[in-house]
C-alpha atoms as a PDB file:
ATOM      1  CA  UNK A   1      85.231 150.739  24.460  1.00  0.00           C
ATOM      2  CA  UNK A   2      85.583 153.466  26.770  1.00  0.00           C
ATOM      3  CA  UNK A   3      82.777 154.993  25.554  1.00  0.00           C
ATOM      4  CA  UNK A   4      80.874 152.806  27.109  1.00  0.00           C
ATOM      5  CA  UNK A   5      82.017 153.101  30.478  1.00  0.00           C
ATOM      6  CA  UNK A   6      80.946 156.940  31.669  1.00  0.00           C
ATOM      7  CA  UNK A   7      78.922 156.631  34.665  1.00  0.00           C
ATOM      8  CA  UNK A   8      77.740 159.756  36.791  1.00  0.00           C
ATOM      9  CA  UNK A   9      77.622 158.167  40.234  1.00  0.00           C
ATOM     10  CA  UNK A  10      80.301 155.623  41.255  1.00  0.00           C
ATOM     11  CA  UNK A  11      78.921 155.295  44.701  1.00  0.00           C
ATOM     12  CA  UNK A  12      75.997 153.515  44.090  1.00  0.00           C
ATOM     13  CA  UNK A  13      76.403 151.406  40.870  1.00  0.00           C
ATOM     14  CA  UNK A  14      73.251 149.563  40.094  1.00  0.00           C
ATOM     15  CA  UNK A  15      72.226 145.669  40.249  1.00  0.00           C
ATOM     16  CA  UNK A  16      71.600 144.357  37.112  1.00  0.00           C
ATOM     17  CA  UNK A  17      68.706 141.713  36.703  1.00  0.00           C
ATOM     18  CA  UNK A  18      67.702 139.610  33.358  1.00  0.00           C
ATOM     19  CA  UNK A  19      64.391 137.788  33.553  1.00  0.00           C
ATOM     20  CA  UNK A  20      64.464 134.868  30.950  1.00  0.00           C
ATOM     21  CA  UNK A  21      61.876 131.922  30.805  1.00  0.00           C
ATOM     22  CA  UNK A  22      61.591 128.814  28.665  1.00  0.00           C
ATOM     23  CA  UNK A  23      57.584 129.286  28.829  1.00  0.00           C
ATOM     24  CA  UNK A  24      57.201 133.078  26.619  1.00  0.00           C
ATOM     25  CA  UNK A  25      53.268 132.474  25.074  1.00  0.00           C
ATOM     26  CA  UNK A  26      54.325 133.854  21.770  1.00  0.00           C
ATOM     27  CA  UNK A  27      57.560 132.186  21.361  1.00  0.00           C
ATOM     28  CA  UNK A  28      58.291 129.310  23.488  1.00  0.00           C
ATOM     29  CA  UNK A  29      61.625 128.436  24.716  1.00  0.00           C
ATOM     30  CA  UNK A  30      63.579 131.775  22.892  1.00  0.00           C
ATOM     31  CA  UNK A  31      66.095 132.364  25.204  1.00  0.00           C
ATOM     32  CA  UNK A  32      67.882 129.751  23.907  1.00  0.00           C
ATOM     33  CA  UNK A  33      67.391 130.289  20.163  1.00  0.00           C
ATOM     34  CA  UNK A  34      70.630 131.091  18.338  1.00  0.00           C
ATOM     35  CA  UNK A  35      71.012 134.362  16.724  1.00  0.00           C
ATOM     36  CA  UNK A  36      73.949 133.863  14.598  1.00  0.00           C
ATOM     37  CA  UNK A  37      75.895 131.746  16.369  1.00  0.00           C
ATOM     38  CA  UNK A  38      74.999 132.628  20.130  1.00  0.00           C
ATOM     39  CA  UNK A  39      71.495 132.169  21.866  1.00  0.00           C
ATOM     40  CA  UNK A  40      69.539 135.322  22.279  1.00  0.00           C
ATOM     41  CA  UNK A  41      70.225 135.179  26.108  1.00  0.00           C
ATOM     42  CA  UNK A  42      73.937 135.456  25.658  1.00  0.00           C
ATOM     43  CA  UNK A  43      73.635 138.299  23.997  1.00  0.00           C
ATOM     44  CA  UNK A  44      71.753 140.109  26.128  1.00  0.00           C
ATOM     45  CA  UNK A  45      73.828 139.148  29.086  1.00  0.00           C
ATOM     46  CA  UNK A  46      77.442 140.199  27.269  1.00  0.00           C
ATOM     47  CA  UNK A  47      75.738 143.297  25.248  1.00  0.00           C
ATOM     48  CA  UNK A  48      74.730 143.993  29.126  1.00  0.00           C
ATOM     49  CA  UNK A  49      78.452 142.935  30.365  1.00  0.00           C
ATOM     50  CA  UNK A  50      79.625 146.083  28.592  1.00  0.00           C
ATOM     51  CA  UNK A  51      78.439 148.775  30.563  1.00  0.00           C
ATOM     52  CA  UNK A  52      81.333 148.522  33.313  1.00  0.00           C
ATOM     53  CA  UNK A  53      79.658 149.864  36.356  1.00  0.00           C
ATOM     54  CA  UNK A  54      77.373 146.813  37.723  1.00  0.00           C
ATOM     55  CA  UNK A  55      77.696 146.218  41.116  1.00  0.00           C
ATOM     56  CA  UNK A  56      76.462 142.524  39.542  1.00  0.00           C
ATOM     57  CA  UNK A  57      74.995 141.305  36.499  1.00  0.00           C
ATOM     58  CA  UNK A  58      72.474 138.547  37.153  1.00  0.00           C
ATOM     59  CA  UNK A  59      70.538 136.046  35.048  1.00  0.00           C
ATOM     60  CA  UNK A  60      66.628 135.196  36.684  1.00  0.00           C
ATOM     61  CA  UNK A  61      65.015 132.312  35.671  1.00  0.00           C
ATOM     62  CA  UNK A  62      62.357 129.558  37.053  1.00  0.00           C
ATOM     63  CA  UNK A  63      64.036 127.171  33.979  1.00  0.00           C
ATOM     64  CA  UNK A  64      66.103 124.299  35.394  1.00  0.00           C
ATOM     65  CA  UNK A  65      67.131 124.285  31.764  1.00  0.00           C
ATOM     66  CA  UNK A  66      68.447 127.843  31.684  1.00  0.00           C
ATOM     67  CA  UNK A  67      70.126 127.832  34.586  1.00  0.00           C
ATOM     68  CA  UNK A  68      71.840 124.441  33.156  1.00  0.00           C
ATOM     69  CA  UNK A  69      72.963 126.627  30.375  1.00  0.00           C
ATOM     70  CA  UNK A  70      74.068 129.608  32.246  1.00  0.00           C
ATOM     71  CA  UNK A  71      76.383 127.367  34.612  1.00  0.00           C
ATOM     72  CA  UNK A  72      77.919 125.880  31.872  1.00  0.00           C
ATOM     73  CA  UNK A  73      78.879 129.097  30.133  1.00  0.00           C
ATOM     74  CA  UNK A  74      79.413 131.027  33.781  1.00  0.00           C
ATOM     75  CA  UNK A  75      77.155 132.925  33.700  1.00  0.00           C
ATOM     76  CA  UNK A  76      75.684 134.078  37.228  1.00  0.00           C
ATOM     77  CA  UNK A  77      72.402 132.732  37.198  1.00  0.00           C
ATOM     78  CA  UNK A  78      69.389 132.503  39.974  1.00  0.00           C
ATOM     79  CA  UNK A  79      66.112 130.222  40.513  1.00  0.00           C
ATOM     80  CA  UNK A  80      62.729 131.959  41.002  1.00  0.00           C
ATOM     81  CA  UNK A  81      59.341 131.135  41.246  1.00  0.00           C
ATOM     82  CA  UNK A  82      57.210 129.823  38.636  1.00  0.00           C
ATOM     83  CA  UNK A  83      54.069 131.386  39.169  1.00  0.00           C
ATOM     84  CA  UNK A  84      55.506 135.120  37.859  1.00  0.00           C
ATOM     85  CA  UNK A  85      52.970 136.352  34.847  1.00  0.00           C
ATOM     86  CA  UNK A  86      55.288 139.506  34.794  1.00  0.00           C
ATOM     87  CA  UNK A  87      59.047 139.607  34.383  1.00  0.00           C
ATOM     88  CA  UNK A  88      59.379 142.725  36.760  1.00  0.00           C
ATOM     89  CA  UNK A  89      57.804 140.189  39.596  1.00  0.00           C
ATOM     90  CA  UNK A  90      60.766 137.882  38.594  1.00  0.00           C
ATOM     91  CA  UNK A  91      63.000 140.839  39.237  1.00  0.00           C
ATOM     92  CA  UNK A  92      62.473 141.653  42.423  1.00  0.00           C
ATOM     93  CA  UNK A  93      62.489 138.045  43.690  1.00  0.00           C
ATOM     94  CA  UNK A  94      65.979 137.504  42.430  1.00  0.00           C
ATOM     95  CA  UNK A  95      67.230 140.652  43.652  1.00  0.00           C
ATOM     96  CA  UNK A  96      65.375 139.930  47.365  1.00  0.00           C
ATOM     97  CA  UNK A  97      67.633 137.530  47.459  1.00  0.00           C
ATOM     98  CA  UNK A  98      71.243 139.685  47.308  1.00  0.00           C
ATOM     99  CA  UNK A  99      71.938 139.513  50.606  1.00  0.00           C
ATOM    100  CA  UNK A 100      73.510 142.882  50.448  1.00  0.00           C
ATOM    101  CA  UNK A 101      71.014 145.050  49.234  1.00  0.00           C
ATOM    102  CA  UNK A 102      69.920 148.117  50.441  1.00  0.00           C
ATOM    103  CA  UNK A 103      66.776 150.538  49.769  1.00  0.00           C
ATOM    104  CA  UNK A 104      68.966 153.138  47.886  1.00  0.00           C
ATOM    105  CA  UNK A 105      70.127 150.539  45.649  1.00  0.00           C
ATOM    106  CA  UNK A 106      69.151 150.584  41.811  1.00  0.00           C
ATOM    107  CA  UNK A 107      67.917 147.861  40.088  1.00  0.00           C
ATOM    108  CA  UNK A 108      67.670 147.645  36.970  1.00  0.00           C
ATOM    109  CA  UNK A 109      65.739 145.089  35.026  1.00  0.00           C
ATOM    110  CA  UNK A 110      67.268 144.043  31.321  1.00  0.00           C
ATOM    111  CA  UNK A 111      64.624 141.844  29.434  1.00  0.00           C
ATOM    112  CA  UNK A 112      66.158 138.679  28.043  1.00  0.00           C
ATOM    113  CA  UNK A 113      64.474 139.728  24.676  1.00  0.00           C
ATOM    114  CA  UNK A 114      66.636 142.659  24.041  1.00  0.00           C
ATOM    115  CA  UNK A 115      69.681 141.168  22.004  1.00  0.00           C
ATOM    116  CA  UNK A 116      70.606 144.617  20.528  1.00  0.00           C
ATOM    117  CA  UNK A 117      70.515 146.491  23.319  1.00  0.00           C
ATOM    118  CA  UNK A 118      74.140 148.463  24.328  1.00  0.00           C
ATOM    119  CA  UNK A 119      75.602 149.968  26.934  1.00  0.00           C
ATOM    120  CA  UNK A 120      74.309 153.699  26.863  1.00  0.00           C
ATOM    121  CA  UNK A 121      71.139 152.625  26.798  1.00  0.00           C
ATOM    122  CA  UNK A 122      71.332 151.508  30.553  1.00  0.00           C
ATOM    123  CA  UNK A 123      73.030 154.577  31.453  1.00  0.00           C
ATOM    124  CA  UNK A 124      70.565 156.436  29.653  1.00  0.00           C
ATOM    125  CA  UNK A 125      68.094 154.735  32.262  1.00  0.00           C
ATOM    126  CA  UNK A 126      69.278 155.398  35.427  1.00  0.00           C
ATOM    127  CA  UNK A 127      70.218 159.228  34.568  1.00  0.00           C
ATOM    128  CA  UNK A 128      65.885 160.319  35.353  1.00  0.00           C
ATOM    129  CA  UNK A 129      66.360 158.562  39.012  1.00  0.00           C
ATOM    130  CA  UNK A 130      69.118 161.000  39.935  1.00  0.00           C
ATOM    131  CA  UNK A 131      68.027 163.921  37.888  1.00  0.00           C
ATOM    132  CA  UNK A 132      64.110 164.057  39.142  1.00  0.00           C
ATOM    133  CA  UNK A 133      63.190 163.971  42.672  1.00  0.00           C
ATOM    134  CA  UNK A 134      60.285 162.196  42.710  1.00  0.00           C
ATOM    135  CA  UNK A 135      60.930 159.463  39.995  1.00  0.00           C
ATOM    136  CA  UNK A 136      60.888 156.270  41.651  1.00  0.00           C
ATOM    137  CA  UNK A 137      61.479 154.301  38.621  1.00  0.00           C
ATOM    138  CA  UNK A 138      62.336 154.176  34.788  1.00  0.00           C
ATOM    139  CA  UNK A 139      61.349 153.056  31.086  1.00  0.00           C
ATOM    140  CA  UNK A 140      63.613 153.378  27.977  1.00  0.00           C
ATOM    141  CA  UNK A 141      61.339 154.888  25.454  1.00  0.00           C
ATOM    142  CA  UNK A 142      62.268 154.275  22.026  1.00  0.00           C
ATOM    143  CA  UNK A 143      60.921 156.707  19.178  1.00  0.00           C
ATOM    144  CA  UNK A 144      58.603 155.315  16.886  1.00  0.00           C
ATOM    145  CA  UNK A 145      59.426 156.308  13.024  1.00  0.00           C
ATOM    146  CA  UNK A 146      57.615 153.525  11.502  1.00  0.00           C
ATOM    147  CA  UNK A 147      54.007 152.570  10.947  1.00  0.00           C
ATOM    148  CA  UNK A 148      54.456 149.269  11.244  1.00  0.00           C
ATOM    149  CA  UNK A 149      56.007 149.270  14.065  1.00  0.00           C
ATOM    150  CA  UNK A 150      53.136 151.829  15.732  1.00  0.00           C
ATOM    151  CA  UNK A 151      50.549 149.121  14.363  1.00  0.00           C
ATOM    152  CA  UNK A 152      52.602 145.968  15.641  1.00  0.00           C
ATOM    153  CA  UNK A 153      50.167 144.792  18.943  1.00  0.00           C
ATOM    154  CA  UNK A 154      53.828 142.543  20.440  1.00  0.00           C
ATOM    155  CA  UNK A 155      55.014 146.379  20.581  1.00  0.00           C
ATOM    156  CA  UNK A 156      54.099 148.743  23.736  1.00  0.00           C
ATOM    157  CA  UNK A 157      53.606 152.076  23.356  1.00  0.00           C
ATOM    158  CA  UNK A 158      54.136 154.958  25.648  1.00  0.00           C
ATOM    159  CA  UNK A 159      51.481 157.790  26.420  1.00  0.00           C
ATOM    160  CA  UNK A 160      53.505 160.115  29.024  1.00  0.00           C
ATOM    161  CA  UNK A 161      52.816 163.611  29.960  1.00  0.00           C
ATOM    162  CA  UNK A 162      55.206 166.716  29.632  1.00  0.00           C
ATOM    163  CA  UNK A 163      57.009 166.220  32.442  1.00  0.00           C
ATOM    164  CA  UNK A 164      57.888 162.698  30.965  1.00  0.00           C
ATOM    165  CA  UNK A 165      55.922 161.104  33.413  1.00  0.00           C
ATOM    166  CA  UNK A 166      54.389 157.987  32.231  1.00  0.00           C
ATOM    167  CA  UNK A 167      50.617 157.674  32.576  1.00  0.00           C
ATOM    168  CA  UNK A 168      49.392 154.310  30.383  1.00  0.00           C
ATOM    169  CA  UNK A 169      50.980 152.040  28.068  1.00  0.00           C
ATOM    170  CA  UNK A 170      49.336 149.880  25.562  1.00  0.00           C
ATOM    171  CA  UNK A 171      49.835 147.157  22.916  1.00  0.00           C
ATOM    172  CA  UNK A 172      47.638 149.592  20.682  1.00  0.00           C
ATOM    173  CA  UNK A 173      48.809 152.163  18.409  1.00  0.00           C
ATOM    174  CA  UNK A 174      48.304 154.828  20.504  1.00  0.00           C
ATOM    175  CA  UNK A 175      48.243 158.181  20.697  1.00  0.00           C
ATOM    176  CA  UNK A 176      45.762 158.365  18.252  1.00  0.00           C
ATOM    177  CA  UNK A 177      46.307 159.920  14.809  1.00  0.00           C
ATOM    178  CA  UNK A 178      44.490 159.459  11.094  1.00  0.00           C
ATOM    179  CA  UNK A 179      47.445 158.915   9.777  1.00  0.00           C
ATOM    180  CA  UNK A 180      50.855 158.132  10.824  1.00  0.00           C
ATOM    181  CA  UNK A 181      54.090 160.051  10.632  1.00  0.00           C
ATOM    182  CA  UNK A 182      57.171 160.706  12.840  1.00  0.00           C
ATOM    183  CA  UNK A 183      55.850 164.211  14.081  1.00  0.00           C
ATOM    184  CA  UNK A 184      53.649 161.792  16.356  1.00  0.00           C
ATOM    185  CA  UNK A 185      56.226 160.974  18.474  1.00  0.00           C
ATOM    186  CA  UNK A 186      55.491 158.221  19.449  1.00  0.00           C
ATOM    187  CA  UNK A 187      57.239 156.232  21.658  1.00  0.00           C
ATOM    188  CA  UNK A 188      57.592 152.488  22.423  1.00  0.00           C
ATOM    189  CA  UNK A 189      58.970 150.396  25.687  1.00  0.00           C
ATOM    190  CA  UNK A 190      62.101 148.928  24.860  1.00  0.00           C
ATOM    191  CA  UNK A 191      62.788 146.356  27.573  1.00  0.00           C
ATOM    192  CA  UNK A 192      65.120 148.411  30.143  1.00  0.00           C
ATOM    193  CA  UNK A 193      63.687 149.394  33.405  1.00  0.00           C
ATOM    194  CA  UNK A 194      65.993 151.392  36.168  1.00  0.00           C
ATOM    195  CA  UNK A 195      64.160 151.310  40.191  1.00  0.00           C
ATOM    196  CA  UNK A 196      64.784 152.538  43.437  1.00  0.00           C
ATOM    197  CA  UNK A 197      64.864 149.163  45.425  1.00  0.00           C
ATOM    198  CA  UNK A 198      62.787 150.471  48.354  1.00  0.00           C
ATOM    199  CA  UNK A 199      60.280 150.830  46.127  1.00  0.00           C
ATOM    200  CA  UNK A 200      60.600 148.057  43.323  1.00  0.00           C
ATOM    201  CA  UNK A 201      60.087 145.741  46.732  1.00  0.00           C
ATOM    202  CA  UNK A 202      56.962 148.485  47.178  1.00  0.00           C
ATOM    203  CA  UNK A 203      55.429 147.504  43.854  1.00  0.00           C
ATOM    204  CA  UNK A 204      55.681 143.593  44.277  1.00  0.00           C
ATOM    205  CA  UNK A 205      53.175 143.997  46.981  1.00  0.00           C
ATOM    206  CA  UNK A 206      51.123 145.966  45.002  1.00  0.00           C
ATOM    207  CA  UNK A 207      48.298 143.465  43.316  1.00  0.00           C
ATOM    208  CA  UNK A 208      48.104 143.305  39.453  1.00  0.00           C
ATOM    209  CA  UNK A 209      46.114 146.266  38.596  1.00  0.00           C
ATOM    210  CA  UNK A 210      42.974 146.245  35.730  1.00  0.00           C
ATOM    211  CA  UNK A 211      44.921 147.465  32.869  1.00  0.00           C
ATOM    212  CA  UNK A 212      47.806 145.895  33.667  1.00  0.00           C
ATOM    213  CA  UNK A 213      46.061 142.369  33.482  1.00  0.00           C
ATOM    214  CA  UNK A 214      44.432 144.061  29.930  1.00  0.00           C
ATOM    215  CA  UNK A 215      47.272 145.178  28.328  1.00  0.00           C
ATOM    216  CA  UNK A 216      49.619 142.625  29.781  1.00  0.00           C
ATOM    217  CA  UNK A 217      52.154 145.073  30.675  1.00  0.00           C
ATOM    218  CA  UNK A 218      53.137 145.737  34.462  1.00  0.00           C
ATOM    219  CA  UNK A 219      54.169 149.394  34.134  1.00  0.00           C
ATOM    220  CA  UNK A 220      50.844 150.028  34.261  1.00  0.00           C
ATOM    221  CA  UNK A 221      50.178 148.696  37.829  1.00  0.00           C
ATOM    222  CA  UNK A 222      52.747 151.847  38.479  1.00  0.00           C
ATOM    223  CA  UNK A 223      50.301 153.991  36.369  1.00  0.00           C
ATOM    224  CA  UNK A 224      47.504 152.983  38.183  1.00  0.00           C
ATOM    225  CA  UNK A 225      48.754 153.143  41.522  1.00  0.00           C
ATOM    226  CA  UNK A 226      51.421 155.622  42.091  1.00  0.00           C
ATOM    227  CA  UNK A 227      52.590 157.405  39.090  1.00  0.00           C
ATOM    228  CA  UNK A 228      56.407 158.317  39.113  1.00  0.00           C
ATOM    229  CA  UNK A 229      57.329 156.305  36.797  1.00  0.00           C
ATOM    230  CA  UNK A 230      59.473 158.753  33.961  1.00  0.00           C
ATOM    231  CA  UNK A 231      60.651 157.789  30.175  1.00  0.00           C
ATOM    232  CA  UNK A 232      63.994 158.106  29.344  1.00  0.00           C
ATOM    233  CA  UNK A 233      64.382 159.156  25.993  1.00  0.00           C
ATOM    234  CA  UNK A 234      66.612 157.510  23.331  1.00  0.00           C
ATOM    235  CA  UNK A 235      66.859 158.203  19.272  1.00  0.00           C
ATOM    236  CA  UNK A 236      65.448 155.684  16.814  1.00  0.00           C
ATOM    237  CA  UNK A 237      68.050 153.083  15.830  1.00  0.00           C
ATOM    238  CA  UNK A 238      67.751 149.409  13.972  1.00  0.00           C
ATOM    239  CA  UNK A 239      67.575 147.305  17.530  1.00  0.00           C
ATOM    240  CA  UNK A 240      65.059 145.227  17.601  1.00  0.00           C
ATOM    241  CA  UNK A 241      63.199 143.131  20.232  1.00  0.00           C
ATOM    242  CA  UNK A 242      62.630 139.291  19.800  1.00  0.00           C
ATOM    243  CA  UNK A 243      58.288 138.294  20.506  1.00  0.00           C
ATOM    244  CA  UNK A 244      58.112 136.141  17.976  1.00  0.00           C
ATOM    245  CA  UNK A 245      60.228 133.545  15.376  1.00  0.00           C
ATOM    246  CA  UNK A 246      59.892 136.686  12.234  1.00  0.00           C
ATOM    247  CA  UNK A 247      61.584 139.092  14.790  1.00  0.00           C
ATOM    248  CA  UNK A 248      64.702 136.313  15.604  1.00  0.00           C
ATOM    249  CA  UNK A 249      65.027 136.327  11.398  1.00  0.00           C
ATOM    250  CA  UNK A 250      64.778 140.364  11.333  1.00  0.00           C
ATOM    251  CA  UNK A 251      67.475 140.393  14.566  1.00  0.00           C
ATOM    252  CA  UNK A 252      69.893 138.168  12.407  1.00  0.00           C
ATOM    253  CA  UNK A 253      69.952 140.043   9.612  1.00  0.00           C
ATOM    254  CA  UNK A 254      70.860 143.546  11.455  1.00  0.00           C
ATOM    255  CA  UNK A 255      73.401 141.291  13.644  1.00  0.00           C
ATOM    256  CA  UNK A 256      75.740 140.749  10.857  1.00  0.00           C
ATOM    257  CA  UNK A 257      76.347 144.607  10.433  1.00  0.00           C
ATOM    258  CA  UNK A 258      76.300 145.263  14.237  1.00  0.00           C
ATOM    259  CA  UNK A 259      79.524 146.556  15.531  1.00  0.00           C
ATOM    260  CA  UNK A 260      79.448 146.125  18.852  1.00  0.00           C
ATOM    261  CA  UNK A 261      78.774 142.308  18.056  1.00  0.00           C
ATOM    262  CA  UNK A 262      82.677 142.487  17.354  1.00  0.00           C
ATOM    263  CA  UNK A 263      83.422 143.027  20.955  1.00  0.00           C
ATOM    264  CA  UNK A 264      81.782 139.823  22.157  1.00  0.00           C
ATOM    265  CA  UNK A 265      81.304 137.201  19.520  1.00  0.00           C
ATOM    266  CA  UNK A 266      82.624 133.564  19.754  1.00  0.00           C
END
């Protein structure tokens, strides 16, 4: 395990934040479908649990149901609002209300349908924050090796510039190419998001913007309003997000051969 717990800066460990609802459009109620035999929300919030330098690990919901669930397995859970369309809304609600928080904080937002996430992953998404000056905020951007995958509209994909900075995501396969191959690079958002707290509270008061109400994806109000939002790289591996009931059959398939499932598992 102790790979997992390398952090560069000890004086500010980050606030963790898991948005889960009951209500999802294309898959109602999946944060409490079993993969295996644990509900996709518990393992996100124990794959989470194993990076070891939270300054607290939270679960946000508006689900009286949830936060049934979460009480009865411990695990620290919060009520928001209802009227969120996007999760990162849902984030900074439940973080507004850590008493202790303060602008130089860094939240970081780990979306409830990410059961295969690990540990280095959220490391890997804080690391642009202290590296680049003016990055205000963070997406894990998976590579893209199959078509598939570029083609799948439930997937996001990343159009950044050089600098990494992100300037439009979309549900379409996108950059644009004849034919697909991995020299494309192409990336997708998988559901990790690291932000300064001064100005995640910045971007709540921001309106929806036009192509984020298009694409249904809020890192574009960021796109469209301020920029500074930078990719943080990681490899291609088999983890796979959960949109829809053929994706919870794909994710308990590669379960069963996941090793860090091992560490947590009932």
């Amino acid at each position: 395990m102790k790979k997992y717990q390398k952090f560069t800066d000890k004086k500010n460990f980050p606030i963790g934040i898991i948005p889960v609802r009951m209500a999802a459009s294309r898959f109602p109620g999946k944060p409490l479908k079993k993969i295996l035999n644990m509900t996709m929300l518990e393992h996100v919030y124990y794959r989470a649990l194993l990076f070891k330098n939270w300054k607290k690990l939270i679960v946000a919901t508006c689900d009286k149901e949830i936060m049934d669930f979460c009480l009865k397995r411990k695990i620290p859970c919060v009520i928001t609002s209802s009227k969120h369309t996007r999760c990162l809304d849902r984030v900074f609600e439940a973080a507004s209300k850590i008493k202790e928080i303060k602008d130089k904080d860094t939240v970081v937002c780990v979306q409830g349908d990410e059961p295969m996430l690990t540990p280095d992953m959220i490391e890997k998404s804080i690391l642009p924050l202290k590296e680049k000056k003016n990055a205000n905020c963070t997406v894990l951007a998976m590579s893209i090796i199959d078509k598939k995958q570029f083609q799948d509209k439930n997937i996001v994909k990343i159009i950044h510039n050089l600098e990494g900075e992100v300037l439009y995501t979309s549900r379409s396969p996108v950059p644009y190419t004849k034919k697909f191959n991995k020299s494309l690079k192409a990336k997708r958002i998988y559901g990790i998001f690291a932000f300064k707290w001064k100005f995640l509270k910045k971007f709540h008061l921001t309106p929806e913007s036009f192509l984020e109400k298009v694409e249904a994806c809020d890192s574009n109000r960021i796109c469209d309003n301020y920029g500074t939002q930078y990719i943080a790289s990681y490899p291609y591996k088999d983890s796979f997000s959960v949109d829809c009931k053929k994706d919870l059959e794909k994710v308990c398939r590669y379960m069963k051969k996941d090793k860090l499932y091992n560490f947590y598992k009932k």
